[in-house]
Protein backbone atom coordinates (compact mmCIF):
# COMPACT_ATOMS: atom_id res chain seq x y z
CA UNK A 1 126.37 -37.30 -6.70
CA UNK A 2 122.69 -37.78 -7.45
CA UNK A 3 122.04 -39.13 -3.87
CA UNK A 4 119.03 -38.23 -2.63
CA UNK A 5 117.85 -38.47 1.23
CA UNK A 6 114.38 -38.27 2.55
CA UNK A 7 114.73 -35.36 5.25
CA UNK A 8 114.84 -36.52 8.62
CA UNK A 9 115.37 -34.04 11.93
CA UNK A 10 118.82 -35.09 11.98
CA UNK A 11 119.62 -34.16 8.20
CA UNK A 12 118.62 -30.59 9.32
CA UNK A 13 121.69 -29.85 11.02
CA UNK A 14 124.12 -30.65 8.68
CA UNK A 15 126.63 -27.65 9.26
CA UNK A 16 125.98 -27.67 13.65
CA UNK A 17 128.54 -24.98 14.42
CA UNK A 18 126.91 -22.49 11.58
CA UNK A 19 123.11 -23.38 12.32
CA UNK A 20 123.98 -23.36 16.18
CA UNK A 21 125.48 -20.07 16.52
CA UNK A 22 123.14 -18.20 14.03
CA UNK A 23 119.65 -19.39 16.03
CA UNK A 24 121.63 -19.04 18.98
CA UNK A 25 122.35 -15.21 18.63
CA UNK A 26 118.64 -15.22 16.87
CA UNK A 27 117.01 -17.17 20.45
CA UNK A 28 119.43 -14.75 22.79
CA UNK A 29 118.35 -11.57 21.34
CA UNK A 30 114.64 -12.36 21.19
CA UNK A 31 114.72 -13.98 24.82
CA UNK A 32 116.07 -11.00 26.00
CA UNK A 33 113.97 -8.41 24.61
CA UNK A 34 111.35 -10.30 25.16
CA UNK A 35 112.46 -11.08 28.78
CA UNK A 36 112.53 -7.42 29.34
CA UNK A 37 109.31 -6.62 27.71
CA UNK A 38 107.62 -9.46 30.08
CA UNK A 39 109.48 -8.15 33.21
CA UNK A 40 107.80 -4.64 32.32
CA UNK A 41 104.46 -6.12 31.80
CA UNK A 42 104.59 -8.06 35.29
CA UNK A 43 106.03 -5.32 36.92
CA UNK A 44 103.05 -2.79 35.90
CA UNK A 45 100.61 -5.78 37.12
CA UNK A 46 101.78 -5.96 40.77
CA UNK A 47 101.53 -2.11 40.59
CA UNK A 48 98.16 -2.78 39.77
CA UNK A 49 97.85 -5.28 42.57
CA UNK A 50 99.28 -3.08 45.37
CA UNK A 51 96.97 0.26 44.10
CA UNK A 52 94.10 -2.45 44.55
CA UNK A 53 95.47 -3.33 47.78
CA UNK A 54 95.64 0.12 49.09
CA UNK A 55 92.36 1.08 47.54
CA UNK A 56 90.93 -2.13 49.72
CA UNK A 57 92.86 -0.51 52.87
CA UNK A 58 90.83 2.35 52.63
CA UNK A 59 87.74 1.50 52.91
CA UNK A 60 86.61 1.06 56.54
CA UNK A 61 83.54 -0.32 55.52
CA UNK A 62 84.63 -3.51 53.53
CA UNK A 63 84.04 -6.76 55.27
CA UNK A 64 87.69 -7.56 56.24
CA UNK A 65 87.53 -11.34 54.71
CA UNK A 66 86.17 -10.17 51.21
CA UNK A 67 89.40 -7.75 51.11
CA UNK A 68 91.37 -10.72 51.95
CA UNK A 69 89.72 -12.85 49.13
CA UNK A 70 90.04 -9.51 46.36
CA UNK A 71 93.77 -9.47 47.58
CA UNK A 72 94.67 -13.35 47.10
CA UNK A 73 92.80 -13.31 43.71
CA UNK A 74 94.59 -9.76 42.88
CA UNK A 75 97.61 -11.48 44.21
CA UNK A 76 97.02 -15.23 41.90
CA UNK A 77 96.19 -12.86 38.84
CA UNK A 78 99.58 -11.45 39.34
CA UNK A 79 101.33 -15.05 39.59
CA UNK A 80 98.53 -15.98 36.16
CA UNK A 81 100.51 -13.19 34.23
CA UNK A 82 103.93 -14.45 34.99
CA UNK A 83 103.20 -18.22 34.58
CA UNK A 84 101.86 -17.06 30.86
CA UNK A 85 104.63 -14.38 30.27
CA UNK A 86 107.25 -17.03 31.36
CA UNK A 87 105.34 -19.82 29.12
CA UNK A 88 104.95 -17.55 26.50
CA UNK A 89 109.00 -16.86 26.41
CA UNK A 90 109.82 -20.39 26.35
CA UNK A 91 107.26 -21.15 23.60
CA UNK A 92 108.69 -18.27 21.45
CA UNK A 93 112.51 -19.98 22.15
CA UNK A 94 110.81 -23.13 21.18
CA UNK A 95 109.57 -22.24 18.02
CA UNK A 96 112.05 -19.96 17.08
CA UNK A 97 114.91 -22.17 17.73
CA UNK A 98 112.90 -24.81 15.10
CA UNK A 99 112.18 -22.01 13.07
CA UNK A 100 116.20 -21.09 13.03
CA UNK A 101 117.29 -24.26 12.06
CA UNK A 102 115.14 -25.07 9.45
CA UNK A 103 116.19 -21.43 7.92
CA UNK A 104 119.35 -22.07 8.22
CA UNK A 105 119.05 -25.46 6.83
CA UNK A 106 118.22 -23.34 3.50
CA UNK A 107 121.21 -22.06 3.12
CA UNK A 108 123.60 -24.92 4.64
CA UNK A 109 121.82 -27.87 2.52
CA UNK A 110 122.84 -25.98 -0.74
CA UNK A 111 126.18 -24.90 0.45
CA UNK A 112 126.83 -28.38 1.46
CA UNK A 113 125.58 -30.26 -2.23
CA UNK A 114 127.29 -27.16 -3.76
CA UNK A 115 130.65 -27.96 -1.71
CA UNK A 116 129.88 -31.23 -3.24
CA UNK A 117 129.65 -30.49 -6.56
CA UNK A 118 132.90 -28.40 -6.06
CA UNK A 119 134.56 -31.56 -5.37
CA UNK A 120 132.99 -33.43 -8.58
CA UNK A 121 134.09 -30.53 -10.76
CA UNK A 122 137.53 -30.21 -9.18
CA UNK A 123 137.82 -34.10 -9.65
CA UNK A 124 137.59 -33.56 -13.60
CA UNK A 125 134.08 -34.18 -14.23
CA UNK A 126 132.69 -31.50 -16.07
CA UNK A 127 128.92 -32.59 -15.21
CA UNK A 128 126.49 -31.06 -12.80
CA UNK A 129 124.58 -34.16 -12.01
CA UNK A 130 122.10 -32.74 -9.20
CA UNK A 131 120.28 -29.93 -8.51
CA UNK A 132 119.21 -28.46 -5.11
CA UNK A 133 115.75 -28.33 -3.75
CA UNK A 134 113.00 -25.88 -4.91
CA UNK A 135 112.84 -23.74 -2.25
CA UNK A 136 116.09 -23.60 -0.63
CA UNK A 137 118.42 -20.56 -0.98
CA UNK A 138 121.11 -20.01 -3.05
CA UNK A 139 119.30 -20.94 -6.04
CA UNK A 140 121.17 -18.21 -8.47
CA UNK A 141 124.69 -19.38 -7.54
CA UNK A 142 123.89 -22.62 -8.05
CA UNK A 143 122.47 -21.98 -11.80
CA UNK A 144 125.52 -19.38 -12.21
CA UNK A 145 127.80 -22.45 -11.38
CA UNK A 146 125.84 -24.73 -13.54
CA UNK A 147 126.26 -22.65 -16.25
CA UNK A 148 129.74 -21.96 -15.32
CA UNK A 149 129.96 -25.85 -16.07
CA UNK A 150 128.28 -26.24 -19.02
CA UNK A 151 130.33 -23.69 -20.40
CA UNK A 152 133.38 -25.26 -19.68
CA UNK A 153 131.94 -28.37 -20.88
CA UNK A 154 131.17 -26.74 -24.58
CA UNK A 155 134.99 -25.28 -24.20
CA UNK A 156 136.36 -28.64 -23.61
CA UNK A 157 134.32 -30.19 -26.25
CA UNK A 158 135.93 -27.81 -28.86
CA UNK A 159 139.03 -28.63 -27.74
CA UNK A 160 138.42 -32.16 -28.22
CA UNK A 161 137.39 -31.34 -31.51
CA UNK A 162 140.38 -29.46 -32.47
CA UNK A 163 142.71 -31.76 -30.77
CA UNK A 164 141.12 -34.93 -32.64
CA UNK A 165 141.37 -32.96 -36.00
CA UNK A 166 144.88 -31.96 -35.64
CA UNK A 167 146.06 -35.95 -34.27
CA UNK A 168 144.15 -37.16 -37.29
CA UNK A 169 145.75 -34.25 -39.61
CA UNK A 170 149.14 -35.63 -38.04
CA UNK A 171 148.54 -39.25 -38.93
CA UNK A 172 147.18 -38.35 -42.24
CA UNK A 173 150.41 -37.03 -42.89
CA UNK A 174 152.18 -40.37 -41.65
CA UNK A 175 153.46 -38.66 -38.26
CA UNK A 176 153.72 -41.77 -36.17
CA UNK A 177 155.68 -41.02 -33.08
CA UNK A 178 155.56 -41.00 -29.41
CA UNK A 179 153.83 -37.75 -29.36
CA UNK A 180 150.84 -38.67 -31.38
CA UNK A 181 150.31 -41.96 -29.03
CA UNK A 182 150.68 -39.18 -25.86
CA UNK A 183 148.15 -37.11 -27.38
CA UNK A 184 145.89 -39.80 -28.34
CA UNK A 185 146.22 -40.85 -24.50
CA UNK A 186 145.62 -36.98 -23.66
CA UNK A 187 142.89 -36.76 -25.84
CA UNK A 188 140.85 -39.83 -23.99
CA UNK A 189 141.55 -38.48 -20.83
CA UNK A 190 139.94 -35.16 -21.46
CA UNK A 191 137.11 -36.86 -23.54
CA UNK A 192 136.24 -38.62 -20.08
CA UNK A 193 135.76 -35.34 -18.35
CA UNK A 194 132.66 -34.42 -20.19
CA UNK A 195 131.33 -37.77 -20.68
């Protein structure tokens, strides 16, 4: 239980489907929105362009090839603003996607050594034997289930205690039987649990 692994990229995803889907529906919704906002943006800079443009058209006096050359550059600003809106979208995805699954990693690396510990506990062994990582989530269900533990642990070890005294009370009194021996055997079995 008290395996411990360095983290590596691929320990991140240990739950895909769950990690997956929740950055996915994260990356979608800020892609889009921020798709839109980027399509507005562009769109209100070739406005800008074409006002230029027509500004440029209108005045008879302007040397014909330095219109040209204030149109291209209005023209290569426009394509400069959609280059960086477009790499700007793709860097978000990019870190938000990262930033996604190492959140959700926070949650699905405690749910996984608590799933764990399920098992242990389920097993008969009354022993929390690991912890989970400062800084991950789930922190207060994991110290509610420790304690949940510990408390059957202190149960159990009464029992033992009251079991042991009434087998000994029973042998005291010369009860040797077939019972005694099966709670003898019952008694070392449960004794195990919260060893």
């Amino acid at each position: 239980m008290g395996d411990k692994k360095q983290r590596k990229v691929r320990n991140y995803l240990l739950d895909r489907r769950f990690q997956l889907k929740y950055t996915g529906m994260v990356l979608l919704v800020t892609v889009a929105v921020a798709a839109v906002l980027g399509y507005v943006a562009y769109d209100f800079s070739k406005g800008q362009t074409e006002a230029f443009t027509a500004q440029l058209a209108a005045q008879p006096d302007l040397d014909p090839e330095t219109a040209g050359d204030l149109e291209r550059f209005a023209k290569q600003e426009d394509r400069r603003v959609r280059n960086a809106i477009i790499a700007g979208v793709v860097l978000m995805a990019l870190a938000l996607g990262m930033t996604g699954i190492v959140v959700t990693h926070r949650v699905v690396g405690p749910a996984y050594r608590m799933r764990r510990l399920f098992e242990h506990v389920g097993e008969g062994h009354l022993q929390v034997t690991t912890g989970i990582r400062k800084g991950d989530e789930l922190q207060e269900l994991y110290h509610s289930f420790a304690e949940m533990v510990e408390s059957l642990r202190e149960q159990r070890a009464e029992d033992i205690e009251r079991l042991e005294d009434t087998v000994a009370k029973l042998e005291a009194a010369g009860v040797e039987s077939a019972y005694t021996a099966e709670l003898r055997a019952l008694l070392d079995r449960i004794r195990k649990s919260v060893d």
